[in-house]
Protein backbone atom coordinates (compact mmCIF):
# COMPACT_ATOMS: atom_id res chain seq x y z
CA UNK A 1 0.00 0.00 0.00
CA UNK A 2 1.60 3.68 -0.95
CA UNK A 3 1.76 5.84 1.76
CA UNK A 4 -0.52 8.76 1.92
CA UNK A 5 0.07 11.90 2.56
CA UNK A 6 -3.29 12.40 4.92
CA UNK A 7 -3.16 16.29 5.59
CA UNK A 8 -2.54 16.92 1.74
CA UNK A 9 -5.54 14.33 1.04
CA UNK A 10 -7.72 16.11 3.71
CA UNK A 11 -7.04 18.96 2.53
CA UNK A 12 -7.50 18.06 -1.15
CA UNK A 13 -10.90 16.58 -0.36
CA UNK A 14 -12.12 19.63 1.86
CA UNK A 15 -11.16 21.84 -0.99
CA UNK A 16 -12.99 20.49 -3.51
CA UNK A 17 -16.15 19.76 -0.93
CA UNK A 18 -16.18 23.63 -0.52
CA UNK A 19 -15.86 23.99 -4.53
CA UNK A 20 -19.13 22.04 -4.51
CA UNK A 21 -17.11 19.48 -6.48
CA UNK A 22 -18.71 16.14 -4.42
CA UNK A 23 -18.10 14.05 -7.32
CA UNK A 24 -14.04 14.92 -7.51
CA UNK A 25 -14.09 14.54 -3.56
CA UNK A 26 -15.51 11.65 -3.49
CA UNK A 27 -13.25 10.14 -6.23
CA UNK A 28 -10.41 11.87 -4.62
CA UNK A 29 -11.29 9.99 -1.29
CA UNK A 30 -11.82 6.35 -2.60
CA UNK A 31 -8.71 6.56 -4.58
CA UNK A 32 -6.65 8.01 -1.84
CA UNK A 33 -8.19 6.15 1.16
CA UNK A 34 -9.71 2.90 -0.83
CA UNK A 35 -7.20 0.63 -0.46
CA UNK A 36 -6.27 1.03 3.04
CA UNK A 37 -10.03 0.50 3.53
CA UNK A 38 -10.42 -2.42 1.19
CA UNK A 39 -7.27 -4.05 3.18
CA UNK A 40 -9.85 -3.36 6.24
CA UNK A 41 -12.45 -4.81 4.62
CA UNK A 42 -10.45 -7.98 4.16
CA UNK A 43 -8.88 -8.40 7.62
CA UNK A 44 -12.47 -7.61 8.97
CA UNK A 45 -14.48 -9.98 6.47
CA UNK A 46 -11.76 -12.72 6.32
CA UNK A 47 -14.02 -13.34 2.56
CA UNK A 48 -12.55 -11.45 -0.38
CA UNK A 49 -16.53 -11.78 -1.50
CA UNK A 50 -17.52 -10.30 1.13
CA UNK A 51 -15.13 -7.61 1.06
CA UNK A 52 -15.24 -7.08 -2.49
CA UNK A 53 -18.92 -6.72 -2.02
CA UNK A 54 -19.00 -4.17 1.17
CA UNK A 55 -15.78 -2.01 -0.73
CA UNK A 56 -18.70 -1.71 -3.25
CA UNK A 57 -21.33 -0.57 -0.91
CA UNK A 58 -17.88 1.41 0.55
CA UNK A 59 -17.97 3.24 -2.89
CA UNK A 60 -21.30 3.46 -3.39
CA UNK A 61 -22.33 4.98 -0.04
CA UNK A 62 -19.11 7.49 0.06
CA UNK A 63 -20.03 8.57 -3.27
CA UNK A 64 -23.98 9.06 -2.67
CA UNK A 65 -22.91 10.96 1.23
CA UNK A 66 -20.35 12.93 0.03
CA UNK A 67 -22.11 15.56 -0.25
CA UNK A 68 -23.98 15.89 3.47
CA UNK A 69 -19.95 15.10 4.86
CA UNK A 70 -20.54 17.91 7.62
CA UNK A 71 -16.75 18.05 8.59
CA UNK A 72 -17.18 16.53 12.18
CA UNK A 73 -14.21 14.54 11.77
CA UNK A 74 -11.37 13.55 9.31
CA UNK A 75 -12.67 12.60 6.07
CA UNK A 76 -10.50 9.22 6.85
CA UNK A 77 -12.35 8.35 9.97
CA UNK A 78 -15.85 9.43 7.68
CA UNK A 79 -14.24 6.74 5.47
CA UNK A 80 -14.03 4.13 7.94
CA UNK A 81 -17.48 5.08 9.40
CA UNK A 82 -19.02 4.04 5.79
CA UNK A 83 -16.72 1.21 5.78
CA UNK A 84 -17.65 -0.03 9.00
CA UNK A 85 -21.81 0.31 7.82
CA UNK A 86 -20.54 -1.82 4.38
CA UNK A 87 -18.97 -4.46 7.08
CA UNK A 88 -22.92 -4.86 8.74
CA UNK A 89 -24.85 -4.95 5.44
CA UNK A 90 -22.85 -7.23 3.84
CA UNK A 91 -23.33 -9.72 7.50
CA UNK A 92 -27.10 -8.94 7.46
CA UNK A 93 -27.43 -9.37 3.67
CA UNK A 94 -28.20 -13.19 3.09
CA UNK A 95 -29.03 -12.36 -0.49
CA UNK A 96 -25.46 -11.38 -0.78
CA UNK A 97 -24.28 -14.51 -1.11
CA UNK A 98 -26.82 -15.80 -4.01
CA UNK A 99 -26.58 -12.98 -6.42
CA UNK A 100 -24.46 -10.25 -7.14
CA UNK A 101 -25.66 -6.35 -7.59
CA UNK A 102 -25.52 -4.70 -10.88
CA UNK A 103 -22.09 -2.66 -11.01
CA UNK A 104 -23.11 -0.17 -13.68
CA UNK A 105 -22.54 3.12 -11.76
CA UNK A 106 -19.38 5.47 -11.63
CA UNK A 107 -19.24 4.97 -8.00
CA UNK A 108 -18.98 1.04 -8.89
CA UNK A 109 -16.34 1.24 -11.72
CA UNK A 110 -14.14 3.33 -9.78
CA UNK A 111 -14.49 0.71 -6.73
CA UNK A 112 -13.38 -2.45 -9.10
CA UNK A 113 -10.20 0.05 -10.45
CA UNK A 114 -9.08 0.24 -6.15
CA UNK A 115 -9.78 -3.25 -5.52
CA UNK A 116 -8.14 -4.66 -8.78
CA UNK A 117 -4.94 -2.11 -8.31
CA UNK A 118 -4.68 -3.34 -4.76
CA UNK A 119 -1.47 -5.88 -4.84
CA UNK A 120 -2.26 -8.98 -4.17
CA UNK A 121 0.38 -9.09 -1.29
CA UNK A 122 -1.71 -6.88 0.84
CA UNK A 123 -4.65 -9.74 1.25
CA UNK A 124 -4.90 -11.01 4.25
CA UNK A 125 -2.71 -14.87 5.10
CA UNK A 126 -2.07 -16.39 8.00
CA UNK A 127 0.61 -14.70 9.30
CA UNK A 128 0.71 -17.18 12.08
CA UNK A 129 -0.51 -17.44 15.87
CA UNK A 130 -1.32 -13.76 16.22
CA UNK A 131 -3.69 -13.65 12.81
CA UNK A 132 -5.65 -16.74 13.99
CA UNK A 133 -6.18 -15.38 17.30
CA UNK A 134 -7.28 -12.40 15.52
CA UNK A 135 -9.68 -14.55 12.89
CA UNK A 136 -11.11 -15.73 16.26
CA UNK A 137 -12.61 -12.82 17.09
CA UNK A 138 -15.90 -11.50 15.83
CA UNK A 139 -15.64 -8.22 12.80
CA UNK A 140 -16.23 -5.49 15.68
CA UNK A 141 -13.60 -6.98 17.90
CA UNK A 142 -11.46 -7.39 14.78
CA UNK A 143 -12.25 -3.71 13.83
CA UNK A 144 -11.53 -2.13 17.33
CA UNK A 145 -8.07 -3.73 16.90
CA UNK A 146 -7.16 -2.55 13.11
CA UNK A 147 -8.44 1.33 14.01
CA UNK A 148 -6.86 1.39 16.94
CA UNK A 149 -3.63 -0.62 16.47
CA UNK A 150 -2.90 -0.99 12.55
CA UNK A 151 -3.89 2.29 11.56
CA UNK A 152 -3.76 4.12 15.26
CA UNK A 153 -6.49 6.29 14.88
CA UNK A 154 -7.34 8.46 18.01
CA UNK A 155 -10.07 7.18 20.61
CA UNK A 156 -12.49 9.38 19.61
CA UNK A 157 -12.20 8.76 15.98
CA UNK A 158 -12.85 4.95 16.63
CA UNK A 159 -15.97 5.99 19.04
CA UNK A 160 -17.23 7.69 16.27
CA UNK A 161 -16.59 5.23 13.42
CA UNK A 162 -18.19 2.39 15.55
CA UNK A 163 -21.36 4.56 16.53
CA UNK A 164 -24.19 3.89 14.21
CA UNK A 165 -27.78 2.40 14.25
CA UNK A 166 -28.82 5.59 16.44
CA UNK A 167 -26.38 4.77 19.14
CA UNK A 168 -23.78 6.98 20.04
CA UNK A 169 -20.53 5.51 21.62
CA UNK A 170 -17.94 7.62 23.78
CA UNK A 171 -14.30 7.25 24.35
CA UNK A 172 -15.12 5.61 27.52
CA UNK A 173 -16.94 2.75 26.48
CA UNK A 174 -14.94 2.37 23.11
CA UNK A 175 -11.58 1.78 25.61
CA UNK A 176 -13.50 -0.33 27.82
CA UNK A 177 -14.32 -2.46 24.69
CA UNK A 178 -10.33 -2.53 23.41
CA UNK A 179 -9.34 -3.80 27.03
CA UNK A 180 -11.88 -6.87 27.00
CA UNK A 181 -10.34 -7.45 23.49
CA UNK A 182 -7.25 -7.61 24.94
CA UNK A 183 -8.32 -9.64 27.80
CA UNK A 184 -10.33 -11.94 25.55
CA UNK A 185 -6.80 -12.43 23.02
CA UNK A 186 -4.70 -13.02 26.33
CA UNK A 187 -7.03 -15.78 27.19
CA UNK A 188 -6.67 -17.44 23.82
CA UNK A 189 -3.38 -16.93 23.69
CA UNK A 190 -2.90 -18.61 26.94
CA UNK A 191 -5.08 -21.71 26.03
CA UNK A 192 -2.85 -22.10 23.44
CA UNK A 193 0.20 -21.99 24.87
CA UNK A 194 1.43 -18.71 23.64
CA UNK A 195 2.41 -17.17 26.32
CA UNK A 196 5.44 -17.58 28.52
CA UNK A 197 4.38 -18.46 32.38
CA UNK A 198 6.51 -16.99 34.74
């Protein structure tokens, strides 16, 4: 994954919001931001399916919401917000799995250009003891740890990224979360002998 420059993107994207540009924001931000959030998709989903599927709804509902973005946060943790919606659609979505949507809009081509200039190296393998702990665990527990470890986003970014369905989460309970994920990971780690008793 190229590093990006995330106060130039920001910045980029906010200019061309207050342009009235939404189209060239929103292509700016799935082009700049897509594949980190694809590779989230993927660690999250543990399906490239189901990931390609929910980076499409990704695209999709970026590109139909860029335009009510209200500036609360970083456009990034707006990103991961959709994202994280995509992540419980594509769960609840049993249809999903039996047909696929019709990719005919601009918001869909531009979403199969991210996911097929991704590298391949950047899927998700097991990387040994630590990934299958971490495929143990369900896709919020999973998500906690990518915002907060992988891509260290601050607490209140994650509280707000994680806050949806009309329920509003605060730093508080967001770190009170990340330490039973850490509790529940030192547990399985234990059971299976991965870590060193004193």
């Amino acid at each position: 994954m190229r590093p990006v420059d995330r106060e130039a993107v920001e910045a980029s994207i906010r200019a061309l919001l207050d342009a009235r540009d939404a189209r060239g924001a929103a292509t700016a931000a799935v082009r700049s931001y897509g594949p980190q959030i694809l590779a989230y998709l993927r660690a999250v989903l543990r399906d490239e399916d189901a990931a390609a599927e929910a980076f499409s709804r990704f695209a999709e509902g970026l590109w139909k919401g860029i335009a009510r973005f209200r500036g609360d946060a970083a456009v990034l943790t707006w990103a991961y917000r959709v994202a994280w919606g995509a992540v419980r659609e594509v769960r609840r979505d049993p249809y999903r799995r039996r047909a696929r949507r019709l990719e005919t809009s601009e918001a869909s081509r531009l979403a199969a250009e991210v996911r097929e200039s991704t590298a391949s190296h950047l899927r998700p393998r097991d990387k040994g003891a630590v990934e299958r702990l971490r495929a143990s665990l369900d896709p919020g527990e999973r998500t906690l740890l990518i915002l907060r470890l992988d891509r260290d986003l601050p607490w209140r970014d994650v509280a707000m990224i994680l806050s949806g369905d009309g329920a509003t989460l605060d730093e508080a309970t967001v770190r009170k979360r990340y330490e039973r994920v850490k509790a529940k990971l030192r547990k399985l780690a234990s059971a299976e002998g991965l870590l060193a008793t004193r």
